[in-house]
N, C-alpha and C. Protein backbone atom coordinates (compact mmCIF):
# COMPACT_ATOMS: atom_id res chain seq x y z
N UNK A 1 85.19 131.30 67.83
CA UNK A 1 86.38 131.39 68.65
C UNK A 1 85.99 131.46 70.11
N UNK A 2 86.76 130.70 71.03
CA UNK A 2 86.34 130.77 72.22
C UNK A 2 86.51 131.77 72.79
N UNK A 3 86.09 132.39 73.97
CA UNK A 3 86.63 133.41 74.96
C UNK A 3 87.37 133.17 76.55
N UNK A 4 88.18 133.77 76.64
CA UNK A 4 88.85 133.54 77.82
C UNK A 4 88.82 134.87 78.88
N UNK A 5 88.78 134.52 80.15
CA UNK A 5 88.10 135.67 81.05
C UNK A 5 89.69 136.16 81.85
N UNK A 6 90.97 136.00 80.59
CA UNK A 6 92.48 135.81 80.81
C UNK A 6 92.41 137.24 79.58
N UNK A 7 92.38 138.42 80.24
CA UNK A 7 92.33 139.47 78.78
C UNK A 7 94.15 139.60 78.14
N UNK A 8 94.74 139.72 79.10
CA UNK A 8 96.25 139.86 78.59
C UNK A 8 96.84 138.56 78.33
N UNK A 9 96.02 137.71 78.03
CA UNK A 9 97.02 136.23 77.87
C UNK A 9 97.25 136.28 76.84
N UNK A 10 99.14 135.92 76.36
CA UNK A 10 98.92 135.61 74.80
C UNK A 10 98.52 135.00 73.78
N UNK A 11 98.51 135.80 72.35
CA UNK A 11 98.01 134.69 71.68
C UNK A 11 98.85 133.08 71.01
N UNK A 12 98.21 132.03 71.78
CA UNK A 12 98.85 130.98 70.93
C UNK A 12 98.23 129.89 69.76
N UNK A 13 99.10 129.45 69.16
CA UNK A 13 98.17 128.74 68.54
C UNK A 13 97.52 127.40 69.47
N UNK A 14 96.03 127.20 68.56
CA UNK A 14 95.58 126.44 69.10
C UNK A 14 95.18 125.08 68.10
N UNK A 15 94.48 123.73 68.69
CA UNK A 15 94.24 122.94 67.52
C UNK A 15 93.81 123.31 66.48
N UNK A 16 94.27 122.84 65.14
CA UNK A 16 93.55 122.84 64.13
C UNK A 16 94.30 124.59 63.20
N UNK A 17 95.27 124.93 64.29
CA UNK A 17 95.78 126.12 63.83
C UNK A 17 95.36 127.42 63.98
N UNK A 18 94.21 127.49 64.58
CA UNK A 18 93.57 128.57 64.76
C UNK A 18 94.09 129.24 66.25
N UNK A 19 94.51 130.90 66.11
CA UNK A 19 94.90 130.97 67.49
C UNK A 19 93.59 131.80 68.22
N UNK A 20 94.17 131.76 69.77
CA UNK A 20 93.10 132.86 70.47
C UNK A 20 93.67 132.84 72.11
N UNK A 21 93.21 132.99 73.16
CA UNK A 21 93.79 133.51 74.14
C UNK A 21 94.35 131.89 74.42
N UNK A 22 95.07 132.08 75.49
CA UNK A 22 95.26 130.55 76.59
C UNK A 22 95.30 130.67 77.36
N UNK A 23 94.52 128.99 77.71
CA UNK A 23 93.54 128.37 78.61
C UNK A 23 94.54 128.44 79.52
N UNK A 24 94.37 129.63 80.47
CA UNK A 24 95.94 129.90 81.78
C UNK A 24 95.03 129.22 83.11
N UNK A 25 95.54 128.79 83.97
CA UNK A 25 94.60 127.79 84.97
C UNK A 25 94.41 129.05 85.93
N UNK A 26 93.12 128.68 86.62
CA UNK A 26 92.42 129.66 87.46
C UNK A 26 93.50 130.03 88.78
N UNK A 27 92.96 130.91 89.28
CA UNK A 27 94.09 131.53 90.17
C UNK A 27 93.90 130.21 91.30
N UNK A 28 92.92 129.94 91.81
CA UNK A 28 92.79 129.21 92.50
C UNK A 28 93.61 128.07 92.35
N UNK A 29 93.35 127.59 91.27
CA UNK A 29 94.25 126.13 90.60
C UNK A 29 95.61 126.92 90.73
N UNK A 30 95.88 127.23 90.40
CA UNK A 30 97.62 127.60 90.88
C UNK A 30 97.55 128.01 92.31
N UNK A 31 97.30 128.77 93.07
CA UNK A 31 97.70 128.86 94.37
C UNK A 31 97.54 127.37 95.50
N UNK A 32 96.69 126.80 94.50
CA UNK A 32 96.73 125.31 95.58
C UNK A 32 97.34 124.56 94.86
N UNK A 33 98.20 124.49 93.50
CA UNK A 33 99.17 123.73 93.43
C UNK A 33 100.70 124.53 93.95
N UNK A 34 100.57 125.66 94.30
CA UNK A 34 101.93 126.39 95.14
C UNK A 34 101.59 125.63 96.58
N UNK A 35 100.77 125.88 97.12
CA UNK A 35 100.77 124.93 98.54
C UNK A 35 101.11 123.70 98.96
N UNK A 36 100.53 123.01 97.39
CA UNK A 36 100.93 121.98 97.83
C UNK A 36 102.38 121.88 97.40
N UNK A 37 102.95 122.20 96.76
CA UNK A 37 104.74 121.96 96.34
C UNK A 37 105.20 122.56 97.64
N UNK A 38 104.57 123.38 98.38
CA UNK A 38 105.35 124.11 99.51
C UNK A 38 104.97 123.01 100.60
N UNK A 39 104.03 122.42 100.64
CA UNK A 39 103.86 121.12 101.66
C UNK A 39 104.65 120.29 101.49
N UNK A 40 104.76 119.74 100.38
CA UNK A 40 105.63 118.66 100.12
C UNK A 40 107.13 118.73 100.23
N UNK A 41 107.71 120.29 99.80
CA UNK A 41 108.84 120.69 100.14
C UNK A 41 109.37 120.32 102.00
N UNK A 42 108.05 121.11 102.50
CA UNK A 42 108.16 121.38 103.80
C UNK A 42 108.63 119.68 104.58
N UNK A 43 107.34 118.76 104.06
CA UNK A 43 107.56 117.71 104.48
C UNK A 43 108.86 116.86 104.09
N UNK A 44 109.20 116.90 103.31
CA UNK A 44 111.09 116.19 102.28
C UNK A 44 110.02 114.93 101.81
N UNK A 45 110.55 113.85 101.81
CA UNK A 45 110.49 112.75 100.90
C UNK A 45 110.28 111.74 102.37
N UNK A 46 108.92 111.13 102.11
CA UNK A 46 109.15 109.85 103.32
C UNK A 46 110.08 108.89 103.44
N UNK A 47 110.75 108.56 101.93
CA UNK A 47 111.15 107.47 102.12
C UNK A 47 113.00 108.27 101.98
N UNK A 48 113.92 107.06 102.58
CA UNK A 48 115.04 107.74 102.90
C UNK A 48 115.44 109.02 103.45
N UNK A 49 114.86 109.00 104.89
CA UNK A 49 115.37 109.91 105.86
C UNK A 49 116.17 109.37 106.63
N UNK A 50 117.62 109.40 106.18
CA UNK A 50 118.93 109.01 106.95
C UNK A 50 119.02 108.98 108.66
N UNK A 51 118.84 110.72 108.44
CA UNK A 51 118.64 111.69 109.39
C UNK A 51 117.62 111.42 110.77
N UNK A 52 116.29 110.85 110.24
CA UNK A 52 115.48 110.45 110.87
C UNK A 52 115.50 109.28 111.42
N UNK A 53 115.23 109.44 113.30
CA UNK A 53 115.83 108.01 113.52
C UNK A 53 114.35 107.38 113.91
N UNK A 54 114.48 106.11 113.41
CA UNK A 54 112.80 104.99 113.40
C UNK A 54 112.74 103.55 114.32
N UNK A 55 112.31 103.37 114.60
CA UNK A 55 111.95 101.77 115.42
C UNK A 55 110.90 101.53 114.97
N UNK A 56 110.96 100.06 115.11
CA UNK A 56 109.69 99.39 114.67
C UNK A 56 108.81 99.37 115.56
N UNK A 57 107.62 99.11 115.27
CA UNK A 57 106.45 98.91 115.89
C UNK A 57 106.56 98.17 116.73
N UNK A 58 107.28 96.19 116.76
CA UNK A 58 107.38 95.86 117.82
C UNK A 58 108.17 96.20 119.23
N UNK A 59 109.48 97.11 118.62
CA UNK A 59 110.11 97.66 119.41
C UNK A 59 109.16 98.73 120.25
N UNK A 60 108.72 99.43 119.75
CA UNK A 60 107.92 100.55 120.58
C UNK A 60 107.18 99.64 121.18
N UNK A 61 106.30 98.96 120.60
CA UNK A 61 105.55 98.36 121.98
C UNK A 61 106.19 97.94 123.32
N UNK A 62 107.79 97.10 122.78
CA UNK A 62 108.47 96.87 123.79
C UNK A 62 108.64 98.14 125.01
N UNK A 63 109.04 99.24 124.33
CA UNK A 63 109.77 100.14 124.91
C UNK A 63 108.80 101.29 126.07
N UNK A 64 107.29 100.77 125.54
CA UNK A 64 105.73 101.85 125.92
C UNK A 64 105.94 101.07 126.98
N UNK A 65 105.79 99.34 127.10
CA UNK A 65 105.67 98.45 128.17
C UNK A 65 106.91 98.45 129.32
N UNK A 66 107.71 98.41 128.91
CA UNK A 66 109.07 98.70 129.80
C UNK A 66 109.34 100.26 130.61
N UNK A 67 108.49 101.26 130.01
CA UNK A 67 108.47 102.87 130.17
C UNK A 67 109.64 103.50 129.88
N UNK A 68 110.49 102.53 129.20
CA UNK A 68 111.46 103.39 128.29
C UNK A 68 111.35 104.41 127.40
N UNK A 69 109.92 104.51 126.95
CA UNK A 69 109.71 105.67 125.91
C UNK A 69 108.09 106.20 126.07
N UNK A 70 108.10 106.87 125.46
CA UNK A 70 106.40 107.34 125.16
C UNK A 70 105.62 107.35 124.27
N UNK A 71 105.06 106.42 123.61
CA UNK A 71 104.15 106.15 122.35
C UNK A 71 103.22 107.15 122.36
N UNK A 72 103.53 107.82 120.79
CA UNK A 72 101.80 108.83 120.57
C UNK A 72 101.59 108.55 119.21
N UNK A 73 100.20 108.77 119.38
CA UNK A 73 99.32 107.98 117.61
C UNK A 73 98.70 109.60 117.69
N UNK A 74 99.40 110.05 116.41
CA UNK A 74 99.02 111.02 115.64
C UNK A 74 98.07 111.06 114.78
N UNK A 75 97.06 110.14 114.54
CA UNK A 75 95.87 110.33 113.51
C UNK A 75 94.80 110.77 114.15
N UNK A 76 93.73 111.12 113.51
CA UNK A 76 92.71 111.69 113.76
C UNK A 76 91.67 110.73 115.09
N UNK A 77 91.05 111.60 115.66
CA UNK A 77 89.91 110.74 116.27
C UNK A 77 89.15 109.80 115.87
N UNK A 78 88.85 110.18 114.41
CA UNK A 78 87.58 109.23 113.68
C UNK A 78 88.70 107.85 113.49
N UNK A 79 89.87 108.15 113.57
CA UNK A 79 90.31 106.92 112.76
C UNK A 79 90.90 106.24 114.53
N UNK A 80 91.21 107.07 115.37
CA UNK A 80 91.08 105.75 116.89
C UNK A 80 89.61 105.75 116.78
N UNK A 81 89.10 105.97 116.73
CA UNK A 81 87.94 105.21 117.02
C UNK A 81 87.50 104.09 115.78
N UNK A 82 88.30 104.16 114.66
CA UNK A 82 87.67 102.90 114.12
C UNK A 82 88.75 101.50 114.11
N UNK A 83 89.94 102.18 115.06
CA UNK A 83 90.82 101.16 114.96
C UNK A 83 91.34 100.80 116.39
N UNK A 84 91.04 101.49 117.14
CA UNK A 84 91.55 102.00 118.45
C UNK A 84 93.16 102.48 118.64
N UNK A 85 93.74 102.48 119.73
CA UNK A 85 95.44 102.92 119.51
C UNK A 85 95.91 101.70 119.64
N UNK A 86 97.08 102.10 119.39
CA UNK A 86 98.47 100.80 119.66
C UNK A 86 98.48 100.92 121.49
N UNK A 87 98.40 99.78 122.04
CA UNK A 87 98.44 99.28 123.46
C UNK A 87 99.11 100.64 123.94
N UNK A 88 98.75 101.44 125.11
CA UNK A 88 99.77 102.09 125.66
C UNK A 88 100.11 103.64 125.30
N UNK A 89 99.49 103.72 123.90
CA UNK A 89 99.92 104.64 123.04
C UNK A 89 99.03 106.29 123.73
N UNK A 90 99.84 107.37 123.78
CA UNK A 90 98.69 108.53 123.89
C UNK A 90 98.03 109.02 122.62
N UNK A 91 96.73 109.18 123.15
CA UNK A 91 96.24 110.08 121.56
C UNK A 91 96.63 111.38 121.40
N UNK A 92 97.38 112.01 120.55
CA UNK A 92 97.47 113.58 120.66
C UNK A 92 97.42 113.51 118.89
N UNK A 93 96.65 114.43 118.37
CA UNK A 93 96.07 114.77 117.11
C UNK A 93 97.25 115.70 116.78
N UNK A 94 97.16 115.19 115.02
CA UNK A 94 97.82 116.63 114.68
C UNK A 94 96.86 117.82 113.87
N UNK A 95 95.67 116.76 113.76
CA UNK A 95 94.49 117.32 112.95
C UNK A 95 94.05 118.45 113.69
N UNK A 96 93.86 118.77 114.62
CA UNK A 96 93.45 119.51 115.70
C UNK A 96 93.33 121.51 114.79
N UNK A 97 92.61 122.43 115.42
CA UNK A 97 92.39 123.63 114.35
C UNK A 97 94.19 124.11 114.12
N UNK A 98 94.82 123.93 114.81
CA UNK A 98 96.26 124.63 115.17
C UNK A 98 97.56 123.76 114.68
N UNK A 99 97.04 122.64 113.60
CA UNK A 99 98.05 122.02 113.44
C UNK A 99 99.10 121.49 113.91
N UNK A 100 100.18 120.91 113.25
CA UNK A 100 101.24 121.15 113.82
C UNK A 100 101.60 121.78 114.88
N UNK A 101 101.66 122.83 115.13
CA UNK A 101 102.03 123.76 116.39
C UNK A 101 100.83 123.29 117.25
N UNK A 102 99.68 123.34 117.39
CA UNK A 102 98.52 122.58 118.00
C UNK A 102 99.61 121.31 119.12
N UNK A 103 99.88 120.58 118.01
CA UNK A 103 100.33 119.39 118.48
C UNK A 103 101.48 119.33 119.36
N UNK A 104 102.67 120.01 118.63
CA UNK A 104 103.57 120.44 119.50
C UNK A 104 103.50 121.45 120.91
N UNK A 105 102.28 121.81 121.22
CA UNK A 105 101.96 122.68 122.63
C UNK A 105 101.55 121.59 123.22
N UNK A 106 99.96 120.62 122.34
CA UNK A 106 99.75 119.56 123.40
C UNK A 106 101.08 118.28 124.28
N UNK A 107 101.63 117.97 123.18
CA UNK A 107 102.61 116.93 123.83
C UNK A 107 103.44 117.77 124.59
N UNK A 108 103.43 119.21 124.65
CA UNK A 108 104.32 119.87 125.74
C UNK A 108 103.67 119.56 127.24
N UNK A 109 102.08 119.88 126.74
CA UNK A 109 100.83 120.16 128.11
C UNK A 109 101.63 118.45 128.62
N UNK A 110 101.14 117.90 128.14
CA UNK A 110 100.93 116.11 128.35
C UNK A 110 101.89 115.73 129.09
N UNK A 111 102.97 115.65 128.23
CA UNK A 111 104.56 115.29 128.48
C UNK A 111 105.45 115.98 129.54
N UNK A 112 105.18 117.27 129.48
CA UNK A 112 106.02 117.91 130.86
C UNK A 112 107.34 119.00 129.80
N UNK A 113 107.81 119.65 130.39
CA UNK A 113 109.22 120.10 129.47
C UNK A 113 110.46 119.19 129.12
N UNK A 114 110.53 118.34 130.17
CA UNK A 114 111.88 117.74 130.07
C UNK A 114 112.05 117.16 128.07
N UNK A 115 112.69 117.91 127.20
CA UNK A 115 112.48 117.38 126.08
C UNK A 115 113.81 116.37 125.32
N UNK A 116 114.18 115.66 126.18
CA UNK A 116 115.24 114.87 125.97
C UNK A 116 114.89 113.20 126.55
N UNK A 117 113.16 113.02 126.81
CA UNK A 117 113.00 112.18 127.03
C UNK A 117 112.54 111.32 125.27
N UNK A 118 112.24 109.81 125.13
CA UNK A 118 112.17 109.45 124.09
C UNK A 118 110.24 109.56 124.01
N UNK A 119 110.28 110.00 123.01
CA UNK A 119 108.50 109.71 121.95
C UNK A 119 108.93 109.34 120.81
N UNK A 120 108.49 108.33 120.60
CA UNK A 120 107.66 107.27 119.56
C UNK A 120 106.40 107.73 119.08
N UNK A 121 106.27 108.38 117.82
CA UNK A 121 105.20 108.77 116.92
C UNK A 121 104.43 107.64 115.95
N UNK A 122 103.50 107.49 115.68
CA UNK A 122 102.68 106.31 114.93
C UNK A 122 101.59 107.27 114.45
N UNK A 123 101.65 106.96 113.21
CA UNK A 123 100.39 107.54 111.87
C UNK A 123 99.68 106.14 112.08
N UNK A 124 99.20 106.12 110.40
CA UNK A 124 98.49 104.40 109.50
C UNK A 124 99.90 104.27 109.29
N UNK A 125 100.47 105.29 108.22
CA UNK A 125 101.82 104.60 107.37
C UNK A 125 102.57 105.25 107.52
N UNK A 126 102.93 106.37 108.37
CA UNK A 126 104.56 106.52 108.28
C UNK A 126 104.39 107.89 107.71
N UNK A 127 103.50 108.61 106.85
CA UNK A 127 103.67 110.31 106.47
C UNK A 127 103.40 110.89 107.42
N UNK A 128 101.88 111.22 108.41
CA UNK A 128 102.16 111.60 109.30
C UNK A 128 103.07 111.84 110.45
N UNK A 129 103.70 110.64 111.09
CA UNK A 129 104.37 110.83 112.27
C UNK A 129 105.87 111.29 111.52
N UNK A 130 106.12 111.59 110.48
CA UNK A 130 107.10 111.81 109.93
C UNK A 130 106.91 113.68 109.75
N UNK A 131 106.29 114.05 109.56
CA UNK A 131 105.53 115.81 109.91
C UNK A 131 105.82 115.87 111.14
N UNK A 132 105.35 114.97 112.36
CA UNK A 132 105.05 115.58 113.49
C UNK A 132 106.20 115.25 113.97
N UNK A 133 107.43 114.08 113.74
CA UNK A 133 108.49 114.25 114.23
C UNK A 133 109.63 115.37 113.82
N UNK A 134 109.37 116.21 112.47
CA UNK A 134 110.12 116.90 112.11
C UNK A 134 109.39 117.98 113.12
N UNK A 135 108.54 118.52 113.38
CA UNK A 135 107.70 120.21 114.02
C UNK A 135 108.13 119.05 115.93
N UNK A 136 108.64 118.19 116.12
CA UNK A 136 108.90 117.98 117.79
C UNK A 136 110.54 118.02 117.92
N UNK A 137 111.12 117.91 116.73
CA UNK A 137 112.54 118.49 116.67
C UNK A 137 112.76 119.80 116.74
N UNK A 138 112.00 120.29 115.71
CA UNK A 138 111.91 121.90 115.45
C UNK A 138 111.70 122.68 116.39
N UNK A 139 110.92 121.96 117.62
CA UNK A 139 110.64 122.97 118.76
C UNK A 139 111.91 122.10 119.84
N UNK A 140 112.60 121.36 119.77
CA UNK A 140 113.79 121.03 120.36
C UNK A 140 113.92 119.79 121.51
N UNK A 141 113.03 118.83 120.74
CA UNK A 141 112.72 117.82 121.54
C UNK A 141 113.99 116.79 121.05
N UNK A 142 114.72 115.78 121.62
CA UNK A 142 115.70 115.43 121.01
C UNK A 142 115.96 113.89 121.08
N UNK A 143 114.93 113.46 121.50
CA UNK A 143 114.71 111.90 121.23
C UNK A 143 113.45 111.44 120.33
N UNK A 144 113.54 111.75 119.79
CA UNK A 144 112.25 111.78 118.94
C UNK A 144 111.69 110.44 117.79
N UNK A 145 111.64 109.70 118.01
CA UNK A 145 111.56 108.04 117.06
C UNK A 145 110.14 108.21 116.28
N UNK A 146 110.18 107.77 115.30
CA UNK A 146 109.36 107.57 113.77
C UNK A 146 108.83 105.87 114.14
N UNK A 147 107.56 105.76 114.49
CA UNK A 147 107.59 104.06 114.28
C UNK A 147 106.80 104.32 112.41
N UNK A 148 107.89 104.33 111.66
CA UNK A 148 107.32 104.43 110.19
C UNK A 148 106.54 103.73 109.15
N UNK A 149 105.96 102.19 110.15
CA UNK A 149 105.75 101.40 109.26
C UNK A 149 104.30 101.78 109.50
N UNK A 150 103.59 102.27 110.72
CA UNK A 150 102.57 102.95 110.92
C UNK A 150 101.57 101.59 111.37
N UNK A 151 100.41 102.11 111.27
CA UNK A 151 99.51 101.21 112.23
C UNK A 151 98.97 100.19 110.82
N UNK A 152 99.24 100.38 109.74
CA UNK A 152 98.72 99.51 108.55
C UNK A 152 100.15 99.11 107.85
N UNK A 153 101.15 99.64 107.86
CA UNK A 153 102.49 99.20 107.13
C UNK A 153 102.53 99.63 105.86
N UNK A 154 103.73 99.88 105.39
CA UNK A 154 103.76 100.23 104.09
C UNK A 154 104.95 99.69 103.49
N UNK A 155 105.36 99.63 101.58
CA UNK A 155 105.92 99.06 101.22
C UNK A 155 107.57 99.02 101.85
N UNK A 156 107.91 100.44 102.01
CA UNK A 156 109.61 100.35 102.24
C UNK A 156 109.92 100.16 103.97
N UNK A 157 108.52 99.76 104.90
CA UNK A 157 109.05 100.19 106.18
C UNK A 157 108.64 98.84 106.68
N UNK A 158 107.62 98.05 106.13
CA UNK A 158 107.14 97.12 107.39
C UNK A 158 105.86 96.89 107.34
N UNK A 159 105.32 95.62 107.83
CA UNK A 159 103.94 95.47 107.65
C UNK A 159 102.93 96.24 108.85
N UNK A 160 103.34 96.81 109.20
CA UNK A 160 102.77 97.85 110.49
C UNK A 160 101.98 97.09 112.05
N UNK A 161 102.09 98.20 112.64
CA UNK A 161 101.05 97.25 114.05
C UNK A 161 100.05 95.87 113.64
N UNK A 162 99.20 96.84 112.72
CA UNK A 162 98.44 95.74 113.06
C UNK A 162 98.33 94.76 111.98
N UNK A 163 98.96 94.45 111.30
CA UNK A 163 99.29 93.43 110.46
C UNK A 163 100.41 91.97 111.18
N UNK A 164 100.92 93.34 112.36
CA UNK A 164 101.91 92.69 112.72
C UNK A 164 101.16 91.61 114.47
N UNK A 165 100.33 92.11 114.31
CA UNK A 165 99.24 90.95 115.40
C UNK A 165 99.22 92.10 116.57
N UNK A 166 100.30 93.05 116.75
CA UNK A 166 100.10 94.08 117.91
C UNK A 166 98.76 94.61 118.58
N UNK A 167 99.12 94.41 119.95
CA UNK A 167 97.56 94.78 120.43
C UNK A 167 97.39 96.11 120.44
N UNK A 168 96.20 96.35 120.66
CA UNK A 168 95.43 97.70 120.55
C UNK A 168 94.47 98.03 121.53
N UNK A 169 94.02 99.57 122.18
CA UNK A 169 93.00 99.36 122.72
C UNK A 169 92.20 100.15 122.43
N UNK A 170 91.12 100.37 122.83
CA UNK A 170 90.15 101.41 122.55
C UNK A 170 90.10 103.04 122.99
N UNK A 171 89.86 103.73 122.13
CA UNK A 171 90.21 105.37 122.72
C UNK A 171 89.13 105.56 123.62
N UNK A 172 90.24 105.84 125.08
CA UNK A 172 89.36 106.51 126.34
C UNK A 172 88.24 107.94 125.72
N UNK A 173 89.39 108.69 124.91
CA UNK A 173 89.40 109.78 125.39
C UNK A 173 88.51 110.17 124.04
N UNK A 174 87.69 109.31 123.30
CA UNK A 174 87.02 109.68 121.49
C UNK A 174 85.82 109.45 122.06
C-alpha cells in the first residue's frame, strides 16, 4: 500500500479496489493554481471586450505620426531588442520588478499628468496591452486604446504590425 505524506486525507477507493489515503495535490500545486484563476479573473477574457476601446495598428501608426496619440510597446526588452518597436512607439515595460503599478508610475514619469490625453498600448498579441490598459484606467487615465492585434497578430484581431509591413525601429534605450 502506498503512503501519503496527507495524514488526515480520506480514505478512498483506489484502482483495483483497494483503498488508502488520496493523492491530494501539493500545497504548492494548489496555491499556484489559485493565482493563476485569480490572474485570469483579474485579467477578464481577451477576446470580446465591448468595453475596451481598440485601433488598429495601422491607425496608431497613423495617429503616433500625426501626434494625435502616444504609442507604447509594453513587452519586455529582450523582445525590442529582437524585433525592435513599432516606428514612434515608447518603450515602457510592464515586466519591470513593480509590475503593473511599475508601469503605471513610469508612463506617469514619461507622459506628464495630463491623463485625458490618448495612449495606444501594443504587446506581440493583444494579452498584454490589454493588462496594462485595464491598471492605466484604473489609475484614471481616460483615453486609453488597445492596438490588440499586437506586433505579430492574432486570430480574432488582425494580422498585427508586422505582418502588416509596418515599420519598426530599433530600441534606443535596450
Amino acid at each position: 500500500m502506498e503512503t501519503n505524506p496527507a495524514p488526515n486525507a480520506p480514505q478512498q477507493p483506489r484502482c483495483g479496489g483497494k483503498t488508502g489515503r488520496a493523492n491530494w495535490p501539493t500545497r504548492r500545486w494548489f496555491l499556484g493554481l489559485l493565482g493563476s484563476a485569480a490572474l485570469l479573473a483579474a485579467l477578464g477574457s481577451h477576446e470580446g471586450l465591448a468595453s475596451e476601446e481598440t485601433i488598429s495598428a495601422r491607425d496608431a501608426l497613423d495617429g503616433t505620426r500625426s501626434g494625435a496619440l502616444t504609442l507604447v510597446d509594453v513587452r519586455s526588452p529582450q523582445e525590442w531588442q529582437k524585433t525592435g518597436l513599432p516606428e514612434g512607439a515608447e518603450a515602457v515595460t510592464i515586466h519591470g520588478p513593480q509590475g503593473l503599478t511599475g508601469f503605471v508610475a513610469a508612463i506617469r514619469a514619461r507622459l506628464g499628468e495630463p491623463r485625458d490625453q490618448p495612449i495606444a498600448l501594443i504587446c506581440a498579441s493583444g494579452v498584454r496591452s490589454t493588462a496594462a490598459s485595464k491598471a492605466l484606467r484604473a489609475a484614471g487615465y481616460t483615453r486609453v486604446l488597445n492596438v490588440r492585434e499586437g506586433l505579430f497578430g492574432n486570430q480574432a484581431d488582425g494580422p498585427g504590425w508586422l505582418r502588416s509591413g509596418l515599420p519598426t525601429e530599433p530600441c534606443r534605450s535596450c
